[in-house]
N, C-alpha and C. Protein backbone atom coordinates (compact mmCIF):
# COMPACT_ATOMS: atom_id res chain seq x y z
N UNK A 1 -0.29 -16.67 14.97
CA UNK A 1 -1.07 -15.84 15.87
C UNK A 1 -2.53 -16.02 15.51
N UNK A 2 -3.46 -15.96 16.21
CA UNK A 2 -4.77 -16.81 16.30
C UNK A 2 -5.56 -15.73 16.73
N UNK A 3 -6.50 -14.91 16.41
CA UNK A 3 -7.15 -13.69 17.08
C UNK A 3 -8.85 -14.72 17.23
N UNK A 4 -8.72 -14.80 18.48
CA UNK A 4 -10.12 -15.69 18.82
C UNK A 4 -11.44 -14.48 19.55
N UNK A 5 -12.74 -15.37 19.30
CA UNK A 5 -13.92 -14.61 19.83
C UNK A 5 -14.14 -14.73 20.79
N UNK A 6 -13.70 -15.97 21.66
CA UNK A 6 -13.86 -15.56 23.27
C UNK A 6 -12.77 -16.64 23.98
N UNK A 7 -12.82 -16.37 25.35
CA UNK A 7 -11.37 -16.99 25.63
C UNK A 7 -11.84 -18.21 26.16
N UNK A 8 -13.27 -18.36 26.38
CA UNK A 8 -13.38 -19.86 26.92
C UNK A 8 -13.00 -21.50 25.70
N UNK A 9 -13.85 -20.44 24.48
CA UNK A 9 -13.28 -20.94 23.18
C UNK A 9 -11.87 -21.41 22.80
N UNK A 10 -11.03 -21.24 23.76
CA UNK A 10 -9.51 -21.63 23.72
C UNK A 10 -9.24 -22.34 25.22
N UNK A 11 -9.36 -21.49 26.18
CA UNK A 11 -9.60 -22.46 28.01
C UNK A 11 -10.02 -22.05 28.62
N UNK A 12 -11.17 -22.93 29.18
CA UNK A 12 -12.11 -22.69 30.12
C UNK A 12 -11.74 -22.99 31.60
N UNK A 13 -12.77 -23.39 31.95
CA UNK A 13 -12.68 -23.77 33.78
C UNK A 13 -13.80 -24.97 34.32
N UNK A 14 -13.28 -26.41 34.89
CA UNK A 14 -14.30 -26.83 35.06
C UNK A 14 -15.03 -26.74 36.24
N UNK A 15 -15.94 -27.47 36.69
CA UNK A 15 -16.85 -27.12 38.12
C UNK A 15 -16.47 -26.48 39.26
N UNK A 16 -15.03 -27.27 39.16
CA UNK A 16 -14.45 -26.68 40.50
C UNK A 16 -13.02 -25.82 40.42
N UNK A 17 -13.38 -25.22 39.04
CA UNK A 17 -12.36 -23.84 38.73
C UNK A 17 -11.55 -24.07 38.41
N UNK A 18 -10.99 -25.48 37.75
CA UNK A 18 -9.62 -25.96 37.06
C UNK A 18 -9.39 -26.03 35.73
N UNK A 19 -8.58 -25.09 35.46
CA UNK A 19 -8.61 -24.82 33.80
C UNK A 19 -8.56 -25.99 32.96
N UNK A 20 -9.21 -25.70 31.74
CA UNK A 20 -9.65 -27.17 30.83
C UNK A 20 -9.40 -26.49 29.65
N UNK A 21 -9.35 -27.42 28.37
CA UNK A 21 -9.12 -26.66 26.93
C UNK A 21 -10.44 -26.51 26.61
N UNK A 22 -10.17 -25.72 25.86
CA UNK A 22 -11.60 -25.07 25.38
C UNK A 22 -11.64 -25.80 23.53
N UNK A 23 -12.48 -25.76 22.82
CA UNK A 23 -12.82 -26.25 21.44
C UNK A 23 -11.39 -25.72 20.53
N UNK A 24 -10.87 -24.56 20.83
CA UNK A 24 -9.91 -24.09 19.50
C UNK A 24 -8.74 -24.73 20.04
N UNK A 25 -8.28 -24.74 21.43
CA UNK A 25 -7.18 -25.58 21.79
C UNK A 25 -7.07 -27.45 21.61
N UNK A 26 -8.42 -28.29 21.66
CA UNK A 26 -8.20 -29.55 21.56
C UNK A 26 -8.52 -29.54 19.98
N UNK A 27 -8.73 -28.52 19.02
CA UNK A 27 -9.11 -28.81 17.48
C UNK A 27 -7.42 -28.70 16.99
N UNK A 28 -6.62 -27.41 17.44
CA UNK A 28 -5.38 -27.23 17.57
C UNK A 28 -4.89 -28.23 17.80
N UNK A 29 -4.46 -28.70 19.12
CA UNK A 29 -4.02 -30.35 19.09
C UNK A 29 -4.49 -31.31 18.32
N UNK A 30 -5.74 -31.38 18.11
CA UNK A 30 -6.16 -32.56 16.98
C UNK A 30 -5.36 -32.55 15.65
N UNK A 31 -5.27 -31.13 15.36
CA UNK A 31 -4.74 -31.20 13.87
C UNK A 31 -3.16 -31.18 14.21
N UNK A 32 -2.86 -30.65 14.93
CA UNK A 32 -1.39 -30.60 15.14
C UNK A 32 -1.03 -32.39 15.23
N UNK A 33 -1.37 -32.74 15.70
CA UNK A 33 -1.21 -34.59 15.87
C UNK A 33 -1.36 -35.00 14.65
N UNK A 34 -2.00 -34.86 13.58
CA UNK A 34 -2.55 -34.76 12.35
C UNK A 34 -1.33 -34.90 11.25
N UNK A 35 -0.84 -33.68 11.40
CA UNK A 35 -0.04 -33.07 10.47
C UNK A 35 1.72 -33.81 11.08
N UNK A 36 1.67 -33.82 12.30
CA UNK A 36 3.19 -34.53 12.97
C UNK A 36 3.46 -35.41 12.62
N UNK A 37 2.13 -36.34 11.88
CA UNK A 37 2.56 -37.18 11.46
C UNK A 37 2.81 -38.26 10.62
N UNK A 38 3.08 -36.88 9.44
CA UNK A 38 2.94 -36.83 8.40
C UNK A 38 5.03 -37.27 8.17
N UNK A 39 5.58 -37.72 7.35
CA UNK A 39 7.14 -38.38 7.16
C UNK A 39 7.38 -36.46 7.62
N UNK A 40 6.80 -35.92 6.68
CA UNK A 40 7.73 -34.58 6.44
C UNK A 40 7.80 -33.69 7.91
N UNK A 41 7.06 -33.79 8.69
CA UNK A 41 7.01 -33.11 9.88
C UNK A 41 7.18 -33.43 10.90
N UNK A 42 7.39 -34.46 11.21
CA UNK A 42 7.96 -35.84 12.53
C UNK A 42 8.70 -34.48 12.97
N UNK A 43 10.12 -34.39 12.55
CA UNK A 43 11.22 -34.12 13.37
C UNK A 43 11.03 -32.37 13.71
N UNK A 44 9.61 -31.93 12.84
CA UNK A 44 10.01 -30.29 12.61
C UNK A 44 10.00 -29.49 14.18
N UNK A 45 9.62 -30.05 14.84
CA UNK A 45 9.51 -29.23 16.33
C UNK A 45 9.89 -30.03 17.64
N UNK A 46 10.69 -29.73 18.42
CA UNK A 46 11.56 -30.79 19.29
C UNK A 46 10.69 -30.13 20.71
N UNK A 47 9.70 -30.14 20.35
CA UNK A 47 9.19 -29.87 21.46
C UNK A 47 7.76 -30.58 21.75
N UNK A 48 7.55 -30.29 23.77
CA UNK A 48 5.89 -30.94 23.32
C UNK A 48 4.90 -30.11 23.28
N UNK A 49 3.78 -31.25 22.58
CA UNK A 49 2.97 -30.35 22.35
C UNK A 49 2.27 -29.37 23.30
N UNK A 50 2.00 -29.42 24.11
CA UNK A 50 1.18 -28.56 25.27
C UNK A 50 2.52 -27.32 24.99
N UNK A 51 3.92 -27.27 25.04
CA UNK A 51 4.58 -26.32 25.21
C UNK A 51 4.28 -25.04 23.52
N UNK A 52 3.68 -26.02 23.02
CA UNK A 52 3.82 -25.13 21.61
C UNK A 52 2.88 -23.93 21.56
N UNK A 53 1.77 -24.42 22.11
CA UNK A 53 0.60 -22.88 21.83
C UNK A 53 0.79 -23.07 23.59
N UNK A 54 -0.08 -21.43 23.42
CA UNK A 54 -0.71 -20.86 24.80
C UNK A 54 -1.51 -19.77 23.86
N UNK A 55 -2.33 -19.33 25.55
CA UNK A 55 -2.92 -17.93 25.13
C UNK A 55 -2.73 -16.43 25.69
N UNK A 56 -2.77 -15.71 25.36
CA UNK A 56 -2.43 -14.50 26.29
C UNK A 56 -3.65 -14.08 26.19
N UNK A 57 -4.40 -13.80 27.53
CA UNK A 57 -5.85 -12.94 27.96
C UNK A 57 -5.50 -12.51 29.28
N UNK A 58 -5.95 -11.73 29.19
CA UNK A 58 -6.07 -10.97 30.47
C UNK A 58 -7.26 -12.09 31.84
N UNK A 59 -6.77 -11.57 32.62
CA UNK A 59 -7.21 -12.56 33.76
C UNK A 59 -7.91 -11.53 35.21
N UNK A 60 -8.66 -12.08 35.77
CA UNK A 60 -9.10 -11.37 36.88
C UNK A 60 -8.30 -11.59 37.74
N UNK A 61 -8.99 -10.79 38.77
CA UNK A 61 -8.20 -10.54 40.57
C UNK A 61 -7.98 -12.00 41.11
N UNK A 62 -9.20 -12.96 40.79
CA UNK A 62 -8.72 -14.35 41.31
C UNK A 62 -7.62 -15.48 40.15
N UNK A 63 -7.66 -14.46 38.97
CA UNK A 63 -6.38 -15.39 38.15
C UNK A 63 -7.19 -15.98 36.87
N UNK A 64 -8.57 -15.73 37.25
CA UNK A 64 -9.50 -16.54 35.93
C UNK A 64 -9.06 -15.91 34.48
N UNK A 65 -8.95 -16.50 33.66
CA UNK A 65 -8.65 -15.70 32.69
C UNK A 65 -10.36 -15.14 32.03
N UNK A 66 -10.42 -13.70 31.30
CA UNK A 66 -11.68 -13.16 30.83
C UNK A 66 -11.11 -12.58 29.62
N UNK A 67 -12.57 -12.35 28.82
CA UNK A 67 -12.39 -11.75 26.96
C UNK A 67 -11.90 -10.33 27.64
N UNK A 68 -11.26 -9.48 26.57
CA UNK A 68 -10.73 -8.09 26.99
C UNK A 68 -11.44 -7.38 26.13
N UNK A 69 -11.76 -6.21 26.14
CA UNK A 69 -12.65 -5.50 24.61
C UNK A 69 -11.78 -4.59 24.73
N UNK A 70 -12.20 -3.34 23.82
CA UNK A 70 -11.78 -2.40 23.34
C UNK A 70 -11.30 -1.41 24.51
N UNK A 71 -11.87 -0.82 25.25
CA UNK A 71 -11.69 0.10 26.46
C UNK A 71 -10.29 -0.24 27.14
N UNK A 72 -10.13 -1.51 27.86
CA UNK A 72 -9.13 -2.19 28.14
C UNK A 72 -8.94 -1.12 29.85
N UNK A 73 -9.24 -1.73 30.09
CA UNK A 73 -9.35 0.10 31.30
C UNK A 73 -8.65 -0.66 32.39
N UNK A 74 -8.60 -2.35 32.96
CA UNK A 74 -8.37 -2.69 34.11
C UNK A 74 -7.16 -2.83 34.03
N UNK A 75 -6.46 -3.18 35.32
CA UNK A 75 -4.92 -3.46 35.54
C UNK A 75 -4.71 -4.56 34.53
N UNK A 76 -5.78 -5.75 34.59
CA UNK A 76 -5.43 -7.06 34.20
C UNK A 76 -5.50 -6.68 32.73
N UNK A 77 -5.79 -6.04 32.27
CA UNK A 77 -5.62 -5.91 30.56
C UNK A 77 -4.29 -5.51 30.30
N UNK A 78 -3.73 -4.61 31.21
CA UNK A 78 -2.51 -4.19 31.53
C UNK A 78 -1.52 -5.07 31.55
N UNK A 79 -1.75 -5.68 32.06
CA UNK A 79 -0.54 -7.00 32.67
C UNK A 79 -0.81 -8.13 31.86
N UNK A 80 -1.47 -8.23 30.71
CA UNK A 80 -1.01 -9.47 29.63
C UNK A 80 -0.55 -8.52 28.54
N UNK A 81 -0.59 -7.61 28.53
CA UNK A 81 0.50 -6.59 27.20
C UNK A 81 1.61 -6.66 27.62
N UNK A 82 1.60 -6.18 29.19
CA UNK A 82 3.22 -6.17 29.63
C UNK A 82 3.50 -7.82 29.73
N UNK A 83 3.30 -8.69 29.91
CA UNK A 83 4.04 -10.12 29.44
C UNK A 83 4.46 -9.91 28.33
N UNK A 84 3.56 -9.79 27.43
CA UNK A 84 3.93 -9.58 26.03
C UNK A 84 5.23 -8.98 25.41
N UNK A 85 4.96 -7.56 26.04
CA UNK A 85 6.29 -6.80 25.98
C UNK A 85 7.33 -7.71 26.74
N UNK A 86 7.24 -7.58 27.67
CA UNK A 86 8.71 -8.13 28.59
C UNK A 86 8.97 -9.57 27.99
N UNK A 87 8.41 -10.48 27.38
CA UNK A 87 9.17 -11.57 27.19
C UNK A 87 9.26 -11.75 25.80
N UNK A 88 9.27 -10.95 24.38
CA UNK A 88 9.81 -10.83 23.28
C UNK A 88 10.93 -10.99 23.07
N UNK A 89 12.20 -11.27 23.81
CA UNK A 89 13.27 -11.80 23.38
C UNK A 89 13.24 -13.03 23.73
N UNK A 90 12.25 -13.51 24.63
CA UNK A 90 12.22 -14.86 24.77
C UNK A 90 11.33 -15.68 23.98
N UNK A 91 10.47 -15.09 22.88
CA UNK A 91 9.60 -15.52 22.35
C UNK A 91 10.09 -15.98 20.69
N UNK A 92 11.34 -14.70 20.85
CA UNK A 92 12.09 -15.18 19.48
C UNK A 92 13.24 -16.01 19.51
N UNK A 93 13.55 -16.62 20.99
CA UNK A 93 14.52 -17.67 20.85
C UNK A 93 14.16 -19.00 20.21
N UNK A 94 15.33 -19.58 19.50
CA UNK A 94 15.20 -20.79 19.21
C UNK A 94 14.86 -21.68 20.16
N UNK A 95 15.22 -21.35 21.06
CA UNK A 95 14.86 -22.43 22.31
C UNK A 95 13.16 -22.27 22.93
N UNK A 96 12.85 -21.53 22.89
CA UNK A 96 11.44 -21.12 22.89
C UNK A 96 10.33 -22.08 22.36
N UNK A 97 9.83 -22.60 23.19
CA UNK A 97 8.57 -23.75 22.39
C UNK A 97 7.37 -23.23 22.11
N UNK A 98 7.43 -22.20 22.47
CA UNK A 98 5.93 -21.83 22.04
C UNK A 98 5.85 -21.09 20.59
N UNK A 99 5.47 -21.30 19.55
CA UNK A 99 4.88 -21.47 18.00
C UNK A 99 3.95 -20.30 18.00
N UNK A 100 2.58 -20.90 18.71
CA UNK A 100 1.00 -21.01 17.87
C UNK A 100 0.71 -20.41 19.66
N UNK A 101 0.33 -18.89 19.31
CA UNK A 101 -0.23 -17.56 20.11
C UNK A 101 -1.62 -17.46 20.01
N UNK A 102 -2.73 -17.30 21.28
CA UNK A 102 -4.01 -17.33 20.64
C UNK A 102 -4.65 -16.36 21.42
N UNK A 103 -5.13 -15.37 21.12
CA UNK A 103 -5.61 -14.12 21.79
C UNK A 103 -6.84 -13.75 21.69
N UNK A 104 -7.43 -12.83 22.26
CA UNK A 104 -8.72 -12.29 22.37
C UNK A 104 -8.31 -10.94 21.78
N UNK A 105 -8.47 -10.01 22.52
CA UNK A 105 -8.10 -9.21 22.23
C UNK A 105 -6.95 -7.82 23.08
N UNK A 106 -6.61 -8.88 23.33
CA UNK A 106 -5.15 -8.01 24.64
C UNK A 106 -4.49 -7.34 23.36
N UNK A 107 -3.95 -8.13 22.16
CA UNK A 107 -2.83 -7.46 21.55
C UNK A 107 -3.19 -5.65 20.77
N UNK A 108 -2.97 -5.22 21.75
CA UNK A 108 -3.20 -3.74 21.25
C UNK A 108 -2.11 -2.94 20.43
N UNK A 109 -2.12 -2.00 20.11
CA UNK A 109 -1.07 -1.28 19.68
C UNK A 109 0.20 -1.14 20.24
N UNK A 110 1.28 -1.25 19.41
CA UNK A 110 2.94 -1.46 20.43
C UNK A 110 3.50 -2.73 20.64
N UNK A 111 2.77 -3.27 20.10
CA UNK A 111 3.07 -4.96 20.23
C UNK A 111 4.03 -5.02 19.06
N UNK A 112 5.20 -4.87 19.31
CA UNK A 112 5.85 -5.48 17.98
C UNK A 112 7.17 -6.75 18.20
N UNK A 113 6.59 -7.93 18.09
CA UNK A 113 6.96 -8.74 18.11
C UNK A 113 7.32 -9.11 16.25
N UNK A 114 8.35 -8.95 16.25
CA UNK A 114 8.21 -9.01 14.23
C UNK A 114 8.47 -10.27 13.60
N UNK A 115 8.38 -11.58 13.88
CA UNK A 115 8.38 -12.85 13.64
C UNK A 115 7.04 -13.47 13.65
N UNK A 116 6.31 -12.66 13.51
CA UNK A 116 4.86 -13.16 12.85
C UNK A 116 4.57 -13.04 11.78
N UNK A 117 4.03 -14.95 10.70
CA UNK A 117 4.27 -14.88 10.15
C UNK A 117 3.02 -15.64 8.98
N UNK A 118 2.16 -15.98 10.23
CA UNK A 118 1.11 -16.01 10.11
C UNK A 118 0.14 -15.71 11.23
N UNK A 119 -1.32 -14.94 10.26
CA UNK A 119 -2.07 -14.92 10.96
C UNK A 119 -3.39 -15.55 10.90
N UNK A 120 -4.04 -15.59 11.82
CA UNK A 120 -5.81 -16.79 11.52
C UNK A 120 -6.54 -16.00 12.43
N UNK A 121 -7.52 -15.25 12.38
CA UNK A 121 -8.96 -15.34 12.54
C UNK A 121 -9.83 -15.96 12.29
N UNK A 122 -10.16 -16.39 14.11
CA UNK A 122 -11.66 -17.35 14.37
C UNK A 122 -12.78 -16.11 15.36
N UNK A 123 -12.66 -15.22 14.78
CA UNK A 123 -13.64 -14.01 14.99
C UNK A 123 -14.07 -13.21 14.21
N UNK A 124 -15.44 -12.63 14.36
CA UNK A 124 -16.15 -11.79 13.42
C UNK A 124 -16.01 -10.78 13.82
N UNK A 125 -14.93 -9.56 13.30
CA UNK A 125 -14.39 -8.61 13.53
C UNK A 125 -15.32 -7.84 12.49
N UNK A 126 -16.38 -6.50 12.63
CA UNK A 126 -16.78 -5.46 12.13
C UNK A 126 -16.03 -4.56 11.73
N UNK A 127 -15.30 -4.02 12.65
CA UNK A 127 -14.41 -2.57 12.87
C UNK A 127 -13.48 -2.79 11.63
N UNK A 128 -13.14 -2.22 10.37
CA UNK A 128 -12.05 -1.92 10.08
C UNK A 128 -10.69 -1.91 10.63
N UNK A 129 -11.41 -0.58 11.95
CA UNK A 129 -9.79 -0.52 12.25
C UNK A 129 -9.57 -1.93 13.14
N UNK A 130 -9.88 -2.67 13.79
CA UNK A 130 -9.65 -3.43 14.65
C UNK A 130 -9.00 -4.63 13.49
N UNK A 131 -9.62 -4.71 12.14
CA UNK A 131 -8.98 -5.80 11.25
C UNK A 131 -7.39 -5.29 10.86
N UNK A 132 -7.68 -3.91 10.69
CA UNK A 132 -5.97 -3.44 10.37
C UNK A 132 -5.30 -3.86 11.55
N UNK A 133 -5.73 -3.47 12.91
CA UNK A 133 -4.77 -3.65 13.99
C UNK A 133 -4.31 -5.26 14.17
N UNK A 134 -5.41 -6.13 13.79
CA UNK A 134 -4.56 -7.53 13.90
C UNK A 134 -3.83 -8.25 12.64
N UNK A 135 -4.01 -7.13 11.43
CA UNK A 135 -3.23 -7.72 10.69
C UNK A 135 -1.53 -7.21 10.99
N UNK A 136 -1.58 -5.90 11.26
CA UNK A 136 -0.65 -5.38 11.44
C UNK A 136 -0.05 -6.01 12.32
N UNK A 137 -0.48 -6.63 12.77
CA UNK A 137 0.29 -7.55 14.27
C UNK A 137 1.53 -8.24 13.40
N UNK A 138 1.07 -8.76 12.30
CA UNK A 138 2.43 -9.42 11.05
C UNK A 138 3.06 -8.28 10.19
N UNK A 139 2.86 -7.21 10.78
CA UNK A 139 3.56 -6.21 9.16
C UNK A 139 4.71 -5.54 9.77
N UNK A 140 5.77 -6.53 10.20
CA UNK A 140 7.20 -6.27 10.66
C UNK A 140 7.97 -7.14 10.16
N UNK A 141 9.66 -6.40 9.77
CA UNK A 141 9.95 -7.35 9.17
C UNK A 141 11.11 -8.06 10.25
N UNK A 142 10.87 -9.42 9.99
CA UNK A 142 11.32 -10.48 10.80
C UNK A 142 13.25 -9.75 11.48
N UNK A 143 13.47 -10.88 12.23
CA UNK A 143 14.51 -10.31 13.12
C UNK A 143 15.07 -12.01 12.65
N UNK A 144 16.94 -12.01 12.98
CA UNK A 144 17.84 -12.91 13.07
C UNK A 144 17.58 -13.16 15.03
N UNK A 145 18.42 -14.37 14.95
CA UNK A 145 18.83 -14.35 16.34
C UNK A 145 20.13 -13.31 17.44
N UNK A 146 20.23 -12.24 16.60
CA UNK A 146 21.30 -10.89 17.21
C UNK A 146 19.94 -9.83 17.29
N UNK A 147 18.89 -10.23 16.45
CA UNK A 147 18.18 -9.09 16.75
C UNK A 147 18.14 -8.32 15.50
N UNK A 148 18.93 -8.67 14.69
CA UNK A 148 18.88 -7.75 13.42
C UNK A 148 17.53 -8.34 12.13
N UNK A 149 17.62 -6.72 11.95
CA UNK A 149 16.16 -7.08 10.84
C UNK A 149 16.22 -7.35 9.35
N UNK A 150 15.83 -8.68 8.87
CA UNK A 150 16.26 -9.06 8.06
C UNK A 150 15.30 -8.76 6.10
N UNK A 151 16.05 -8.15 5.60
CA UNK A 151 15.63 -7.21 4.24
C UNK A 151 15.14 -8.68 3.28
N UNK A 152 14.80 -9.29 3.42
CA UNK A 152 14.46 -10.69 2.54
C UNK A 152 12.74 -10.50 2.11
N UNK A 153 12.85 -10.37 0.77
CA UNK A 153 11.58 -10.17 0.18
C UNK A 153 11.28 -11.60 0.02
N UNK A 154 12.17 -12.53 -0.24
CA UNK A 154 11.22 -13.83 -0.21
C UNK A 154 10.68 -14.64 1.27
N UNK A 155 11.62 -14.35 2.60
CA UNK A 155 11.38 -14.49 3.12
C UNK A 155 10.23 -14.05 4.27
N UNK A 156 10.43 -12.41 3.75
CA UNK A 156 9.08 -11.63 4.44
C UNK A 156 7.84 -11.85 4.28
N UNK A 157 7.46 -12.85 4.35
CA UNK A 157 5.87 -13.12 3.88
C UNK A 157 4.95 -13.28 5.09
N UNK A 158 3.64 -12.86 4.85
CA UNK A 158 2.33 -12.37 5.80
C UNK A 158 1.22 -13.12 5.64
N UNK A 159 0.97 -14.86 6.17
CA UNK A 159 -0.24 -15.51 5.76
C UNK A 159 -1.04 -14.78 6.31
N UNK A 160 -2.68 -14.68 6.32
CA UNK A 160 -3.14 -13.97 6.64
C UNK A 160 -4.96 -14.68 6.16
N UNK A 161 -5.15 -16.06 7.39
CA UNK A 161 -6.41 -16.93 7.26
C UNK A 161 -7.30 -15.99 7.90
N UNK A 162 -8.33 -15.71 6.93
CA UNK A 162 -9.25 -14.63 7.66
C UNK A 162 -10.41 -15.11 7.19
N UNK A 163 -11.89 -14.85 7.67
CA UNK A 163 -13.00 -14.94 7.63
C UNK A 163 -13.77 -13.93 6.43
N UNK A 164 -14.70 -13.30 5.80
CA UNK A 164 -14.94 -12.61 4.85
C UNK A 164 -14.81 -11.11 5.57
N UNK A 165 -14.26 -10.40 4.48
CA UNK A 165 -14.32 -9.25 4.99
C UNK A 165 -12.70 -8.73 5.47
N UNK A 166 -12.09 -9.57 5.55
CA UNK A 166 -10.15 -9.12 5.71
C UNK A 166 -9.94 -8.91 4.34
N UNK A 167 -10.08 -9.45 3.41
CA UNK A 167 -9.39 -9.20 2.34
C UNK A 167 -9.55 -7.75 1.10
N UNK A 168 -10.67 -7.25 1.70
CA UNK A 168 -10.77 -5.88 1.44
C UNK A 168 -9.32 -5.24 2.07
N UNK A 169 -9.48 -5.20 3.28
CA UNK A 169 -9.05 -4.72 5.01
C UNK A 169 -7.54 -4.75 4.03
N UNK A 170 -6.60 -5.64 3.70
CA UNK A 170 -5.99 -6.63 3.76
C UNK A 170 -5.40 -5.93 2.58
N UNK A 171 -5.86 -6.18 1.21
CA UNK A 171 -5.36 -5.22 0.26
C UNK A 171 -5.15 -3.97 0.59
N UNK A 172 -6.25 -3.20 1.44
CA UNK A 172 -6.06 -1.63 1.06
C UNK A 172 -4.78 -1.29 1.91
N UNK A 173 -4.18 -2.35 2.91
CA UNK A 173 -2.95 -2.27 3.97
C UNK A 173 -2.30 -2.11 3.12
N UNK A 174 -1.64 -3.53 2.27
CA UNK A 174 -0.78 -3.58 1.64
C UNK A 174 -0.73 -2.53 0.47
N UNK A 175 -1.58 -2.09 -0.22
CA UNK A 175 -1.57 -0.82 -1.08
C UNK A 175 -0.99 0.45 -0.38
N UNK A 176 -1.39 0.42 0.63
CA UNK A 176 -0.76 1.99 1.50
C UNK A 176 0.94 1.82 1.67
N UNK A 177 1.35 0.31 2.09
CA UNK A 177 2.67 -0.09 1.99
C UNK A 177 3.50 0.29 0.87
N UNK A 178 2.63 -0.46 -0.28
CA UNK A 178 3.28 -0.02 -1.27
C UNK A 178 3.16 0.80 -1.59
N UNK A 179 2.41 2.22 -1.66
CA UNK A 179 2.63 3.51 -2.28
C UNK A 179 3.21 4.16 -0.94
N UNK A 180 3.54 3.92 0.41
CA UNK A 180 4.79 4.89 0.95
C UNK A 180 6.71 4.11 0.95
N UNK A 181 6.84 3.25 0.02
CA UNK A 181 7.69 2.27 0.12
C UNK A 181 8.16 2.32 -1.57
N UNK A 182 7.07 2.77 -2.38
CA UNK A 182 7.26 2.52 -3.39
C UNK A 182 8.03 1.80 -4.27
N UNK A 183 7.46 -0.23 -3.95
CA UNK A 183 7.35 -0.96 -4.45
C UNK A 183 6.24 -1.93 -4.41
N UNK A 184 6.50 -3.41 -4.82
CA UNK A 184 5.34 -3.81 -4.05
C UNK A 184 5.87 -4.92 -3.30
N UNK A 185 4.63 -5.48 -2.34
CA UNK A 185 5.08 -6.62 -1.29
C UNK A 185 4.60 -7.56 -1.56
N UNK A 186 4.07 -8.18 -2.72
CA UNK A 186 3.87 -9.46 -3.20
C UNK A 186 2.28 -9.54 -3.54
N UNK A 187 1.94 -10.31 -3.84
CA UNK A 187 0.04 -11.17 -4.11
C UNK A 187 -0.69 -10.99 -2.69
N UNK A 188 -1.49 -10.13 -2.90
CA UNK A 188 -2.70 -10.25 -1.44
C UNK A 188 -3.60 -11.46 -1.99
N UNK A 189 -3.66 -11.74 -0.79
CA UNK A 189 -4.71 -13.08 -1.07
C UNK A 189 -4.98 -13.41 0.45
């Protein structure tokens, strides 16, 4: 999951209004091509690439997609949460090609998709709370393919690529975890 600073930065529109990748989507493919093809990762994803990422932003009355802020007040902010919501069982199928999620800021509270397992910020987030809310976007614990939630401390793990200033954010989460849980959840870093 990818919390980006603006959505042209992922896809834009060219002259005559036809969506184009924006810098974080052809750097994404660059490295993804990168790394595929490498011996160890050839076979890891049977899918193509264009199917692996997308973005969820909210979009205007003519379909353009636009950044969402905080207020979130229009229908269209509305209606990329509800994708969100409504296609979470399809997001955790194996059959599912899409990976690598890249957002502005649609993902609001209620989003619990719990197979996130990393996260990356390419935005300069101020707000505290707004850093808790996208870390928290990973602080569920993962699901099987029945749907059941799976108790695996080695497996539960939360990357978490952030810019300066998460890792304050970032510890004091995981500290609150662990003193209402009373244990701990591994190395913040």
């Amino acid at each position: 999951l990818f919390f980006i600073d603006k959505v042209a930065n992922y896809r834009s529109y060219d002259s005559e209004g036809h969506p184009i990748q924006g810098k974080f989507a052809k750097w994404f493919e660059e490295s993804y091509k990168e790394l595929i093809a490498e011996p160890q990762y050839k076979d890891l994803l049977p899918f193509s690439l264009a199917k692996l990422h997308d973005g969820y932003f909210a979009e205007d009355r003519r379909g353009i997609l636009k950044d969402s802020y905080e207020d979130r007040t229009t229908s269209a902010d509305d209606d990329v949460y509800n994708k969100i919501m409504r296609n979470k069982e399809q997001l955790l199928s194996l059959d599912e090609p899409l990976r690598f999620i890249f957002s502005h800021s649609a993902l609001r509270e209620g989003w619990d998709n719990p197979n996130v397992f990393q996260i990356c910020t390419l935005n300069e987030t101020q707000s505290a709370t707004k850093k808790r809310q996208e870390i928290g976007r990973g602080l569920r614990l993962p699901v099987n393919q029945e749907g059941k939630r799976i108790f695996d401390v080695a497996g539960n793990m939360l990357y978490v690529v952030a810019s300066e200033g998460y890792e304050d954010v970032a510890r004091a989460v995981q500290e609150g975890y662990e003193e209402g849980c009373g244990g701990t959840c591994g190395e913040g870093r």
